[in-house]
C-alpha atoms as a PDB file:
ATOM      1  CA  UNK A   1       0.000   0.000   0.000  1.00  0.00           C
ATOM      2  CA  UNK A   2       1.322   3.133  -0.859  1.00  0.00           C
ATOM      3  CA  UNK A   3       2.846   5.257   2.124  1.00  0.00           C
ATOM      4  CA  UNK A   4       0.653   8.744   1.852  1.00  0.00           C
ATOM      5  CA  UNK A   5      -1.463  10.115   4.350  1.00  0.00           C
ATOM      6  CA  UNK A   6      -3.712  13.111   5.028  1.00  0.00           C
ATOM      7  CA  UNK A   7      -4.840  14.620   8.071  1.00  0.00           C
ATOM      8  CA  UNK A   8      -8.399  15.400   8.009  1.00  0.00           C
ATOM      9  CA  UNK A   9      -8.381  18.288  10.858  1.00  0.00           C
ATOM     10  CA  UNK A  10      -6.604  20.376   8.389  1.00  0.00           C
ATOM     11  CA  UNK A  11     -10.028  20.384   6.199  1.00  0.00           C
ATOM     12  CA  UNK A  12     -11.455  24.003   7.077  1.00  0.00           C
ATOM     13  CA  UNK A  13     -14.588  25.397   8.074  1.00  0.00           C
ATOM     14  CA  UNK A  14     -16.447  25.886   5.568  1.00  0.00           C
ATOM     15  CA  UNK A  15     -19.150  28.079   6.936  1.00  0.00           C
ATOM     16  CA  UNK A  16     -20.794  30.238   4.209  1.00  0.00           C
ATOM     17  CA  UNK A  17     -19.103  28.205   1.396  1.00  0.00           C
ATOM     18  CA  UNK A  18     -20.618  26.252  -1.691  1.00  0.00           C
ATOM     19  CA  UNK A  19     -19.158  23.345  -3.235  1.00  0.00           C
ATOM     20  CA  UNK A  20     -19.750  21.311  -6.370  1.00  0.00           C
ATOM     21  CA  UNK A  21     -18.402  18.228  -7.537  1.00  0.00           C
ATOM     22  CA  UNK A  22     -19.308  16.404 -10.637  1.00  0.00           C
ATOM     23  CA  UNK A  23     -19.392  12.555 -10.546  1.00  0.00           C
ATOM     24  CA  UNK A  24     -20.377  12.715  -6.911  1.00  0.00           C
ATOM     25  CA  UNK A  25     -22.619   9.526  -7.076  1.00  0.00           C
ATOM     26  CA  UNK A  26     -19.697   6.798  -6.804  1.00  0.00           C
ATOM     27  CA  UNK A  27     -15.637   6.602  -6.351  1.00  0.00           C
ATOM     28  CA  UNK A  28     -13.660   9.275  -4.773  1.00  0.00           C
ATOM     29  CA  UNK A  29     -16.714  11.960  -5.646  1.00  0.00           C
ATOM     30  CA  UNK A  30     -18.969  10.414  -3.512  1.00  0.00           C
ATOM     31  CA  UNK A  31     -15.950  10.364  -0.190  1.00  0.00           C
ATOM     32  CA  UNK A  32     -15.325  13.736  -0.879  1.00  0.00           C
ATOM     33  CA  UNK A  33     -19.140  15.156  -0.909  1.00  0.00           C
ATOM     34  CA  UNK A  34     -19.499  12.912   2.144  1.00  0.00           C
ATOM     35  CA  UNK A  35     -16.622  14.133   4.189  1.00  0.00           C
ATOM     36  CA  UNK A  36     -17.120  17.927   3.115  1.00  0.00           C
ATOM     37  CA  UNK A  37     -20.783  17.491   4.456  1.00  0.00           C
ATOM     38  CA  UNK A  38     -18.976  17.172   7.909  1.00  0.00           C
ATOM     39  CA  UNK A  39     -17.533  20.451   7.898  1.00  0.00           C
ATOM     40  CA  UNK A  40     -20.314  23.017   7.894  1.00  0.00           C
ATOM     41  CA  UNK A  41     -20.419  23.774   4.129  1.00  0.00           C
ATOM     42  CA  UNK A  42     -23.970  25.781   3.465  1.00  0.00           C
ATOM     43  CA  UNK A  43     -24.487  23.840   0.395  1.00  0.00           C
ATOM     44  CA  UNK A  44     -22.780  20.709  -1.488  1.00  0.00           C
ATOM     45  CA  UNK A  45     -24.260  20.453  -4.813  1.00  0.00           C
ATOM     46  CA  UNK A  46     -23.272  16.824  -6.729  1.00  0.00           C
ATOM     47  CA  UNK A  47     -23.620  15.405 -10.485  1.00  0.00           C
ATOM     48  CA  UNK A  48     -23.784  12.605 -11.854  1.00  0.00           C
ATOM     49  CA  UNK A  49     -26.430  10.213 -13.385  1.00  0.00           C
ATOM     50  CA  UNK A  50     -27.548   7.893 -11.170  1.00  0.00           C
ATOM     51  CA  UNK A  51     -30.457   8.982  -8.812  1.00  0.00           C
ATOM     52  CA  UNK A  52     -30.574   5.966  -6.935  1.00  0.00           C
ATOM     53  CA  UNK A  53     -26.811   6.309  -6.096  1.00  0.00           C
ATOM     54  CA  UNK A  54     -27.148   9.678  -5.639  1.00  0.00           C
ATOM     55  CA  UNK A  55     -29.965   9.323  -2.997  1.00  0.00           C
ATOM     56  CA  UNK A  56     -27.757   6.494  -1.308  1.00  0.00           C
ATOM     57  CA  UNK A  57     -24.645   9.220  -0.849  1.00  0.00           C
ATOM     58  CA  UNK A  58     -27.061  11.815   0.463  1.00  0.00           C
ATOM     59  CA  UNK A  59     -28.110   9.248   3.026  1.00  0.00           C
ATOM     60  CA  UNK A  60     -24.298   8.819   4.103  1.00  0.00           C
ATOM     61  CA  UNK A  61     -23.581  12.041   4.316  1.00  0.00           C
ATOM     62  CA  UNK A  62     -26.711  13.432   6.691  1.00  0.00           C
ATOM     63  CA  UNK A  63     -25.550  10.176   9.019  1.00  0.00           C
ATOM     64  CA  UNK A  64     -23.471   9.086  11.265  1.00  0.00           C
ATOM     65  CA  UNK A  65     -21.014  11.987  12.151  1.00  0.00           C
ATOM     66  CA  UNK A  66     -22.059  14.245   9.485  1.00  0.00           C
ATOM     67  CA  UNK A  67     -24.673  16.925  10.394  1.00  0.00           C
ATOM     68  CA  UNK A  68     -28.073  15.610  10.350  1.00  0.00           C
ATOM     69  CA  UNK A  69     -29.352  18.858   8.766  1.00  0.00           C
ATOM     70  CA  UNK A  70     -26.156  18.595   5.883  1.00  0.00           C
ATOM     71  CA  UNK A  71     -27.274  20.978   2.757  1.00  0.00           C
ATOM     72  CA  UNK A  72     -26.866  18.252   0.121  1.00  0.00           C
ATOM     73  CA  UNK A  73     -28.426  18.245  -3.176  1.00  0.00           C
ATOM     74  CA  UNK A  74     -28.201  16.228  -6.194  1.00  0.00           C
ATOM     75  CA  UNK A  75     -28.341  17.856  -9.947  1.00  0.00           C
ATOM     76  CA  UNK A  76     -28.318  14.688 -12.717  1.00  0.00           C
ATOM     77  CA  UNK A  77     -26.317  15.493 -15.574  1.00  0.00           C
ATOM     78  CA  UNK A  78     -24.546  13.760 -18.464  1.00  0.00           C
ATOM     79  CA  UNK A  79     -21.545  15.468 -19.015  1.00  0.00           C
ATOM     80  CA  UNK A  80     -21.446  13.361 -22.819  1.00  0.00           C
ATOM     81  CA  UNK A  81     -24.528  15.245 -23.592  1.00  0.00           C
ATOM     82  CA  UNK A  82     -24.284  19.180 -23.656  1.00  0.00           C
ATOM     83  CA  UNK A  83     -27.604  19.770 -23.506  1.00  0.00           C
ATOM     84  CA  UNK A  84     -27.669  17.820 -20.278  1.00  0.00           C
ATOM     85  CA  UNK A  85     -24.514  19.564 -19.115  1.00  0.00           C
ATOM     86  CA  UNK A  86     -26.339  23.083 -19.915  1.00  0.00           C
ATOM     87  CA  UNK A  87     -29.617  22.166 -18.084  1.00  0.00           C
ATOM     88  CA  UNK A  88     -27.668  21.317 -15.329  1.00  0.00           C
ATOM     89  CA  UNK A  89     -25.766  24.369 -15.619  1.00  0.00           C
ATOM     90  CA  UNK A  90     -29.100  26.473 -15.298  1.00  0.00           C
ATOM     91  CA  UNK A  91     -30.151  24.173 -12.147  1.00  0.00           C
ATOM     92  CA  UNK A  92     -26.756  25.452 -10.141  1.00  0.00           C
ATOM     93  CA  UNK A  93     -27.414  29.008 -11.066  1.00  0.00           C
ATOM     94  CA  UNK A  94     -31.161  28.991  -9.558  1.00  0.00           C
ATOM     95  CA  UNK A  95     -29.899  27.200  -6.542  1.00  0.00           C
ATOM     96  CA  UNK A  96     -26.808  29.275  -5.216  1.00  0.00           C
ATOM     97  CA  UNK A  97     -25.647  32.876  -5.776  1.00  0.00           C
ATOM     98  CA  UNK A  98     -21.705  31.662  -5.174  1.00  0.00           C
ATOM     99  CA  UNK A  99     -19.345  28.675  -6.187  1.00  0.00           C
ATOM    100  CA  UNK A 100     -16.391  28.452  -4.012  1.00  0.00           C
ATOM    101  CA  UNK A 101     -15.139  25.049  -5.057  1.00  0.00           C
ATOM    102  CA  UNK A 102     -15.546  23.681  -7.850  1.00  0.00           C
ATOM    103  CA  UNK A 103     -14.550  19.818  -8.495  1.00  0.00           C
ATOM    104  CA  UNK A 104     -14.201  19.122 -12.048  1.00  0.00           C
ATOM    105  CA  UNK A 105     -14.253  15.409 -10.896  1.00  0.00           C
ATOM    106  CA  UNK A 106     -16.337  13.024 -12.937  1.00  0.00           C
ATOM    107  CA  UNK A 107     -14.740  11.342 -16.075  1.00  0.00           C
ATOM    108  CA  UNK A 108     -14.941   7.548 -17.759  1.00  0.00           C
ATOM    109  CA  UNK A 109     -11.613   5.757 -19.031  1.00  0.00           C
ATOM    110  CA  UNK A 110     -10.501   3.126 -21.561  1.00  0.00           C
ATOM    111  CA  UNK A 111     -14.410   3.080 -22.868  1.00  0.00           C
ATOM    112  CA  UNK A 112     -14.725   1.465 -26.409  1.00  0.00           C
ATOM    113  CA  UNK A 113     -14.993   3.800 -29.540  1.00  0.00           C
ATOM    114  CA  UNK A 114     -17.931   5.413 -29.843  1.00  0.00           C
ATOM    115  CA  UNK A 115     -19.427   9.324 -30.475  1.00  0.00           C
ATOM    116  CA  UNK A 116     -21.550  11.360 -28.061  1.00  0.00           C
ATOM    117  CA  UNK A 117     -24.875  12.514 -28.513  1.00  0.00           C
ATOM    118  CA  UNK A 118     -23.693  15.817 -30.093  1.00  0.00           C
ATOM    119  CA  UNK A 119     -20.924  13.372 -32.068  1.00  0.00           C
ATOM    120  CA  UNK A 120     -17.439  13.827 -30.564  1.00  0.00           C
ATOM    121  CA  UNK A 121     -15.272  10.911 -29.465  1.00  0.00           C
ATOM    122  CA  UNK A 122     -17.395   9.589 -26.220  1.00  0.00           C
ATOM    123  CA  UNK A 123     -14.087  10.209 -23.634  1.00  0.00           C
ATOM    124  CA  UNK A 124     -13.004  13.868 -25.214  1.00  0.00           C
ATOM    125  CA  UNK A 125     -17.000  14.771 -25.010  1.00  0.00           C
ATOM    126  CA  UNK A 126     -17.099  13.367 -21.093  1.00  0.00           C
ATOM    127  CA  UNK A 127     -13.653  14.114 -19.717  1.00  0.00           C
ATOM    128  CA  UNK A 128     -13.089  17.558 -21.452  1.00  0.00           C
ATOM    129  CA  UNK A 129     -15.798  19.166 -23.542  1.00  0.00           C
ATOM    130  CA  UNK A 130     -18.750  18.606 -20.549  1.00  0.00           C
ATOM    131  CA  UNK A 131     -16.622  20.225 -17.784  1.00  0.00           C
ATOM    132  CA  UNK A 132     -15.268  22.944 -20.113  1.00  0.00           C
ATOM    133  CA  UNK A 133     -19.020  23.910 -20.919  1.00  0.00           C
ATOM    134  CA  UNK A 134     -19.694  23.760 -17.028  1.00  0.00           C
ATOM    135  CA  UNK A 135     -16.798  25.937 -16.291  1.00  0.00           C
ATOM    136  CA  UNK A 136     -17.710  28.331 -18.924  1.00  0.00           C
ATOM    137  CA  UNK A 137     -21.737  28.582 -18.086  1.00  0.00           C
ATOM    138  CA  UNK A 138     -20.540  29.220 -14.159  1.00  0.00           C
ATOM    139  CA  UNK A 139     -17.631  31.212 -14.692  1.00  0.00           C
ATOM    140  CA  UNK A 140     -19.323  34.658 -14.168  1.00  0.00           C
ATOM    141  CA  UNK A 141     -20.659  32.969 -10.587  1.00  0.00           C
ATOM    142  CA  UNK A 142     -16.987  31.914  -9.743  1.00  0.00           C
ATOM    143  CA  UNK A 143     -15.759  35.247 -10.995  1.00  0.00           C
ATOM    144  CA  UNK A 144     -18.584  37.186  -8.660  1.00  0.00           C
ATOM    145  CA  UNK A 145     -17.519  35.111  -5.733  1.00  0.00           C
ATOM    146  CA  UNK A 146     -14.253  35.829  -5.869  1.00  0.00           C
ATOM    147  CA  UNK A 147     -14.748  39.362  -5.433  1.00  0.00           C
ATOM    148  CA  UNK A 148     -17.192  38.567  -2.322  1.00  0.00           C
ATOM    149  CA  UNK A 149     -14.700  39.586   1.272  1.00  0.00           C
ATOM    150  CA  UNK A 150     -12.824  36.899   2.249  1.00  0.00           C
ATOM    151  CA  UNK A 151     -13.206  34.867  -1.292  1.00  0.00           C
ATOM    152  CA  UNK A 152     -10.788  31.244  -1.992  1.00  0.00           C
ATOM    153  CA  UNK A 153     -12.500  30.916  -5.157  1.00  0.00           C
ATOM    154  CA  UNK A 154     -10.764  26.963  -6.164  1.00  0.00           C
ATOM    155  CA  UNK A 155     -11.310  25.039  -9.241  1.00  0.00           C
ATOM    156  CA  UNK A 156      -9.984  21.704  -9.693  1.00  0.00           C
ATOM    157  CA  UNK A 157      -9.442  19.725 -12.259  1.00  0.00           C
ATOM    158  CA  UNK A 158      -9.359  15.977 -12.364  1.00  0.00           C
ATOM    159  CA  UNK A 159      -6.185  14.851 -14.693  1.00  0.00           C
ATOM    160  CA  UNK A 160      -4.193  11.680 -14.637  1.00  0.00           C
ATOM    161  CA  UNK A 161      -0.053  10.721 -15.096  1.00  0.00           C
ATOM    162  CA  UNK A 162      -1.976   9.524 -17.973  1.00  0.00           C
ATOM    163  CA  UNK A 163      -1.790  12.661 -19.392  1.00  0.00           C
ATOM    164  CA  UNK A 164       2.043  11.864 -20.523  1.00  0.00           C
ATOM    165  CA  UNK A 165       0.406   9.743 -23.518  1.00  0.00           C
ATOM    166  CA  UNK A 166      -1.725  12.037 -24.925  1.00  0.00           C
ATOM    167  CA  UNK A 167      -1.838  14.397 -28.240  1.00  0.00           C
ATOM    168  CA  UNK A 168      -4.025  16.828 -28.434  1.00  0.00           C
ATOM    169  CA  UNK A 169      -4.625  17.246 -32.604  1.00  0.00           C
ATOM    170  CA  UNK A 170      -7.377  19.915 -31.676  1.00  0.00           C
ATOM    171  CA  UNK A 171      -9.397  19.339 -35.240  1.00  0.00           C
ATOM    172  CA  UNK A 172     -11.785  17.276 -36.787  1.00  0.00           C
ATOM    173  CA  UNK A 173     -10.455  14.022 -35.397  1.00  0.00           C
ATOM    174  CA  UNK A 174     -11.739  14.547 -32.209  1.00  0.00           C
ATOM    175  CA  UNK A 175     -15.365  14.421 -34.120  1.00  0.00           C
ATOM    176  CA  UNK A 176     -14.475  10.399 -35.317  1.00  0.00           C
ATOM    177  CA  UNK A 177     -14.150   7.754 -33.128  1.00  0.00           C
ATOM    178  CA  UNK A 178     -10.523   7.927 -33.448  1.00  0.00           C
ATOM    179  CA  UNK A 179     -10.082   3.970 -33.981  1.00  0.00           C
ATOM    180  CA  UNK A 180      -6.328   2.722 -33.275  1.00  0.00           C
ATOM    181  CA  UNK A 181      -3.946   0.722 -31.883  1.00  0.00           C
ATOM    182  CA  UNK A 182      -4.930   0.475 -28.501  1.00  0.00           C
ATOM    183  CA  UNK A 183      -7.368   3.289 -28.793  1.00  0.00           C
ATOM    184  CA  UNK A 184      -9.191   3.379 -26.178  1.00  0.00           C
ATOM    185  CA  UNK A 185      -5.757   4.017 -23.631  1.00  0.00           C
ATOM    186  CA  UNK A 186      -4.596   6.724 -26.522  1.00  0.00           C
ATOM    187  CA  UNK A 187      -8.160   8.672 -25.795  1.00  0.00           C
ATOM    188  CA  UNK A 188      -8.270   8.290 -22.614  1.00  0.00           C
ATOM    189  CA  UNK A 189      -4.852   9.789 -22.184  1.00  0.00           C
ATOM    190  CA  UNK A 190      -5.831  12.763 -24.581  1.00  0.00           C
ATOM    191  CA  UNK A 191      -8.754  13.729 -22.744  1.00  0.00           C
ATOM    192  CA  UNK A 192      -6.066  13.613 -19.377  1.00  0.00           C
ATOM    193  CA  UNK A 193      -3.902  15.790 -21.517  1.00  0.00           C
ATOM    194  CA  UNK A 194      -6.808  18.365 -21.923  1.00  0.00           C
ATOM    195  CA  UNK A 195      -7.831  18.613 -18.533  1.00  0.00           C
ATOM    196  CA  UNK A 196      -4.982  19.451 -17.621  1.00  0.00           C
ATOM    197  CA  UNK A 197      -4.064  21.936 -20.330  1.00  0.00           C
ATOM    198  CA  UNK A 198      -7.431  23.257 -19.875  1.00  0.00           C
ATOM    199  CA  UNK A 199      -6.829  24.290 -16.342  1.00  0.00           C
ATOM    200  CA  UNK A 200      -3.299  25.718 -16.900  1.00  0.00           C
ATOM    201  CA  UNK A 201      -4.851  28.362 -19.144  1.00  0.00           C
ATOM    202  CA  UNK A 202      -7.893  28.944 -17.311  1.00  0.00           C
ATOM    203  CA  UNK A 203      -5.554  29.542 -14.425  1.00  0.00           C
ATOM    204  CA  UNK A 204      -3.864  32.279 -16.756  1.00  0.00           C
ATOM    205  CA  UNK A 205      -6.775  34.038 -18.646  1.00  0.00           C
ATOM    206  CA  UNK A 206      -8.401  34.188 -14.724  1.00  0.00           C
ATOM    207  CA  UNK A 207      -5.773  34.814 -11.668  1.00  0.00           C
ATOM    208  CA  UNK A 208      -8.942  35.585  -9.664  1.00  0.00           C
ATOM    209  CA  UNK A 209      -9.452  32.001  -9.366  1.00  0.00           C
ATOM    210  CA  UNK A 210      -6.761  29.106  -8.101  1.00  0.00           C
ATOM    211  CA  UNK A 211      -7.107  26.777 -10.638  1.00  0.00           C
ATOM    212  CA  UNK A 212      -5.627  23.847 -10.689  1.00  0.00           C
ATOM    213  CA  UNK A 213      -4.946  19.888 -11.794  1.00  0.00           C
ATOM    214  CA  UNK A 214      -4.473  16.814  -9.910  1.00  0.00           C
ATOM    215  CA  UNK A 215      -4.861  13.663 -10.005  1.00  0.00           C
ATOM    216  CA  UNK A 216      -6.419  11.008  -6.881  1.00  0.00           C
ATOM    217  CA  UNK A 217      -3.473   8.274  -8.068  1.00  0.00           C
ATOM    218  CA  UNK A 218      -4.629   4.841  -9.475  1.00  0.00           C
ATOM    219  CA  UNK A 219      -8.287   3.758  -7.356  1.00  0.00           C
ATOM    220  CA  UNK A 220      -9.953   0.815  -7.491  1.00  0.00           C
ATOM    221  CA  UNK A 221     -13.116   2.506  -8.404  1.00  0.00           C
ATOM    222  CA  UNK A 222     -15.382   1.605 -11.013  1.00  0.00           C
ATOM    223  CA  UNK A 223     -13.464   3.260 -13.723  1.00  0.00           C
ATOM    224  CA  UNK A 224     -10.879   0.540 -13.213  1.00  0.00           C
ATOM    225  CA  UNK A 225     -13.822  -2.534 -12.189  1.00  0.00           C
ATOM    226  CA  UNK A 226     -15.644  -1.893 -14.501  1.00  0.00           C
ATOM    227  CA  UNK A 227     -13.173  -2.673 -17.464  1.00  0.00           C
ATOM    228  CA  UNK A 228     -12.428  -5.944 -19.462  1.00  0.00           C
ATOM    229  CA  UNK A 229     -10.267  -8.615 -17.468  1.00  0.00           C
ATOM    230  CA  UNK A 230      -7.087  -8.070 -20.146  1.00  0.00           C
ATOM    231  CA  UNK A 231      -7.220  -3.926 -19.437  1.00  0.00           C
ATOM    232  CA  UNK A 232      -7.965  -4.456 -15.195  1.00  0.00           C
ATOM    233  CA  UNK A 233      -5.052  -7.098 -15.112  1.00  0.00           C
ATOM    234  CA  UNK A 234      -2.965  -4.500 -16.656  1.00  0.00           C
ATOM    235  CA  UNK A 235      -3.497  -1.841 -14.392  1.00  0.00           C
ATOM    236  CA  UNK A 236      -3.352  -4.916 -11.591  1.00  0.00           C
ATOM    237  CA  UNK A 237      -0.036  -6.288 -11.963  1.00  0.00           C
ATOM    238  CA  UNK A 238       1.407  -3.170 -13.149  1.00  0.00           C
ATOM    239  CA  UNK A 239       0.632  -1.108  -9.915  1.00  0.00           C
ATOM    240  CA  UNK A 240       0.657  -4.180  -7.623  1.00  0.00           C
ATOM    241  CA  UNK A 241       0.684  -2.762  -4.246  1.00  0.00           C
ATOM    242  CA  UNK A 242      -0.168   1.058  -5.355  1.00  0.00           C
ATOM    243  CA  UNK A 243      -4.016   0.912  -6.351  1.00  0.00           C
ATOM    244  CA  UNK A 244      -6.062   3.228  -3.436  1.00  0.00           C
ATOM    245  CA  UNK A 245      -9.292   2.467  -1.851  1.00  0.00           C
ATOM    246  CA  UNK A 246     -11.933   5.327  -2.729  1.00  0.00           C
ATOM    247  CA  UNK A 247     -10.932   7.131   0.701  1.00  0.00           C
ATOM    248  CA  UNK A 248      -7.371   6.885  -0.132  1.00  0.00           C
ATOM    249  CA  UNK A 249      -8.316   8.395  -3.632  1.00  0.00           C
ATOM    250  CA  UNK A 250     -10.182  11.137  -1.846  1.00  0.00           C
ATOM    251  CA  UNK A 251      -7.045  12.513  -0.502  1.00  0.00           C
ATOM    252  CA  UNK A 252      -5.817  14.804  -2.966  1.00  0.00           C
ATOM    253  CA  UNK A 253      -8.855  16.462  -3.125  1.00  0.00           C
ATOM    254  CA  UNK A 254      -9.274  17.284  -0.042  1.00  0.00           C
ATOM    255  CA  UNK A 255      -5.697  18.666   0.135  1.00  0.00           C
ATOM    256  CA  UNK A 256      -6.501  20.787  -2.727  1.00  0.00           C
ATOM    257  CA  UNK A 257      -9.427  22.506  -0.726  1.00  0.00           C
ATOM    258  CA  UNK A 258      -7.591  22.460   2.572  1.00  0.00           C
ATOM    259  CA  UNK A 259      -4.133  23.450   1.574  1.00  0.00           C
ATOM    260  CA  UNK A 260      -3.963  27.639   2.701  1.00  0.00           C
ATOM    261  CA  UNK A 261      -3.994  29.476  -1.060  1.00  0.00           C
ATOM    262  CA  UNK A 262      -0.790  30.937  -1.037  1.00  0.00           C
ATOM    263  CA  UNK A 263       0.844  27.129  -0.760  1.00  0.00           C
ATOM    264  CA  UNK A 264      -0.832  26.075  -4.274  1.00  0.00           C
ATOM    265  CA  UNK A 265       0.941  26.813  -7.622  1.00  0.00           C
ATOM    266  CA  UNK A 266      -2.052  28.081  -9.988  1.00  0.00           C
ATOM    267  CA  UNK A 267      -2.280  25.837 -13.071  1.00  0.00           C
ATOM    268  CA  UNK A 268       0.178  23.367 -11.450  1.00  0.00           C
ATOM    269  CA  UNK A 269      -0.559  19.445 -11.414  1.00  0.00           C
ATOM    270  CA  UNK A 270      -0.488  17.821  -8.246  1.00  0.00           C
ATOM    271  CA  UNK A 271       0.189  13.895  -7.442  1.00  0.00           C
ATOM    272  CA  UNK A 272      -0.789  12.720  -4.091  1.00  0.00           C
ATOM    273  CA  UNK A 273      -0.484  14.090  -1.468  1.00  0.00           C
ATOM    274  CA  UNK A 274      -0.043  17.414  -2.589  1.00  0.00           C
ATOM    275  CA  UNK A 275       3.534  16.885  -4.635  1.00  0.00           C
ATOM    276  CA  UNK A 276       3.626  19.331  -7.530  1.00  0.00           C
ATOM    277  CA  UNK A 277       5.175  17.254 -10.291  1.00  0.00           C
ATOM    278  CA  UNK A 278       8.226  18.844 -11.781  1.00  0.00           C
ATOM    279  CA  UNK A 279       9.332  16.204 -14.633  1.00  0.00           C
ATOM    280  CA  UNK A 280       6.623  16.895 -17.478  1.00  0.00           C
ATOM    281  CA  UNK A 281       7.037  17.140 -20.961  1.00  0.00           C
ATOM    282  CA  UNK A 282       7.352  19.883 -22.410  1.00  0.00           C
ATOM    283  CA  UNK A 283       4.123  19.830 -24.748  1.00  0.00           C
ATOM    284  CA  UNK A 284       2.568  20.334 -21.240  1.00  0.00           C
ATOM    285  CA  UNK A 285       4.085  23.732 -20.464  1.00  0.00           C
ATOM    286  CA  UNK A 286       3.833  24.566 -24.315  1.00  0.00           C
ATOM    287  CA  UNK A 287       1.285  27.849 -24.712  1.00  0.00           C
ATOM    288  CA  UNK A 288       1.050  27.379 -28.194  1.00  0.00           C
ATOM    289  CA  UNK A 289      -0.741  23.805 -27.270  1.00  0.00           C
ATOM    290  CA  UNK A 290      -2.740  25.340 -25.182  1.00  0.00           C
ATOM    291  CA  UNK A 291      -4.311  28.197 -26.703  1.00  0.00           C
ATOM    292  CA  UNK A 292      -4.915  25.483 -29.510  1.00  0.00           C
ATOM    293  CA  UNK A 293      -7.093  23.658 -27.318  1.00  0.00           C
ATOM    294  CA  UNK A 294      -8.554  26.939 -25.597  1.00  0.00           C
ATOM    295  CA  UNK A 295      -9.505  28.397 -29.110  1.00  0.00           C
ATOM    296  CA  UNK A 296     -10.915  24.820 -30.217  1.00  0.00           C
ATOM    297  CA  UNK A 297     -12.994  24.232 -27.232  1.00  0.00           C
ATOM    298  CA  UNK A 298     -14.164  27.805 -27.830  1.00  0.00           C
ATOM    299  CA  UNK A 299     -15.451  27.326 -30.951  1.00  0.00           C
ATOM    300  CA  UNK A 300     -17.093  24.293 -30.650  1.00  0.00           C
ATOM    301  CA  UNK A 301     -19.168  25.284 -27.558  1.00  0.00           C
ATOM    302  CA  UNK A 302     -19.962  28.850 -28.595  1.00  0.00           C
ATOM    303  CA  UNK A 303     -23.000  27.516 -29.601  1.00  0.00           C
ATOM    304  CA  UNK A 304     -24.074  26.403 -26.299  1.00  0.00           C
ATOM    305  CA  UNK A 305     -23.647  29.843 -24.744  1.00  0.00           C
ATOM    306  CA  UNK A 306     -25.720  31.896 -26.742  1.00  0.00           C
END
């Protein structure tokens, strides 16, 4: 088991403070809504969707030694399916007048080709294009927060190491199933690639916010139970003796909220517990990659603003 701890009492109060995490019905979304609920949040909002999950994690939350009387709602949304994302969108904004923390959280991984509803590859339109539609429909809320006294506007995005294998072509590709070689790893790691891309230059175009990637290390969630025996053996027997429990995966996450502002490196990407990783490539730090992904992304969702 890998050696890395976290010490809960360093979680603040968050009195007065929204949060949101998307893909809060299972895995390390659902331990971090639950132990958030124990610190005095005035509302944790959650997506996902799977009601009757959903309804099970609210349960956990309001017992036990979370406050009976925990603020916790549930918001379904399909973050494949704009649409779904930009109805969900338009649920948040009747329901709060701040965002503090936002958890850019859900994603799927190694899923077999396919195209969303609104016909990108299935993992680009879940991992990338769904949260960079949230972010953009709720950035004026996280903007107006963080001018409220005694704003820590955070949003955090959910990358991978897998991010190392990715290439980010930015053009009509990403509107094919983009069948290869071991395809489903190589779009998996793209979408990784873009999250984390995708927060460096939010962090730049918006110093108002801390904005930032991590990722929860390798969890034996469902994204990993859920695959075919050849891909889970893989992961298996290749990180014998590293893969998390959900708790454990919860950990970075909860640093990224808890850790005081001034300790975070804005656009950075974190490994747990909290180590900023130095040894990237260099497409990574390379603003020409991504302000090609910023103006894509753009462009495609413009659309969905109007």
């Amino acid at each position: 088991m890998p050696k890395l701890s976290f010490d809960y009492s360093t979680i603040p109060d968050l009195a007065g403070r929204v949060v949101l995490v998307t893909g809060g019905t299972g895995g390390i979304g659902a331990e971090v809504v639950v132990e958030l609920s124990k610190h005095n949040p005035s509302l944790i909002l959650f997506t996902g969707r799977n009601a009757t999950a959903a309804d099970k994690i609210i349960q956990r939350a309001r017992s036990g030694a979370a406050p009976a009387a925990a603020n916790i709602t549930f918001i379904p949304c399909d973050l494949a399916n704009l649409a779904s994302v930009k109805s969900a969108a338009s649920t948040i904004l009747s329901q709060t007048n701040r965002l503090d923390f936002f958890l850019a959280n859900a994603g799927i991984m190694a899923r077999p080709a396919g195209l969303s509803p609104d016909g990108y590859e299935i993992q680009m339109a879940t991992n990338h294009l769904g949260h960079a539609l949230l972010t953009k429909l709720l950035l004026p809320l996280l903007l107006h927060t963080a001018t409220l006294p005694g704003a820590d506007v955070r949003v955090l995005y959910t990358s991978s190491t897998a991010w190392r294998g990715g290439q980010l072509a930015c053009d009509a590709s990403f509107k094919t199933p983009m069948v290869s070689p071991l395809g489903r790893w190589r779009r998996y790691c793209n979408t990784k690639l873009a999250n984390l891309l995708y927060a460096r230059e939010l962090a730049r175009r918006y110093p108002q916010l801390l904005v930032f990637s991590l990722t929860p290390g390798v969890v034996g969630t469902a994204l990993v139970t859920d695959l075919g025996f050849v891909d889970r053996a893989v992961i298996y027997v290749s990180q014998v003796g590293r893969v998390l429990t959900p708790t454990q995966g919860s950990w970075n996450h909860l640093w990224g909220i808890s850790v005081p502002r001034e300790k975070v490196v804005r656009g950075a990407f974190y490994e747990p517990v909290g180590v900023v990783m130095e040894s990237e490539k260099a497409v990574a730090r390379e603003a020409e990659v991504r302000a090609r992904l910023w103006d894509w992304t753009e462009g495609e969702l413009a659309a969905w603003m109007e």
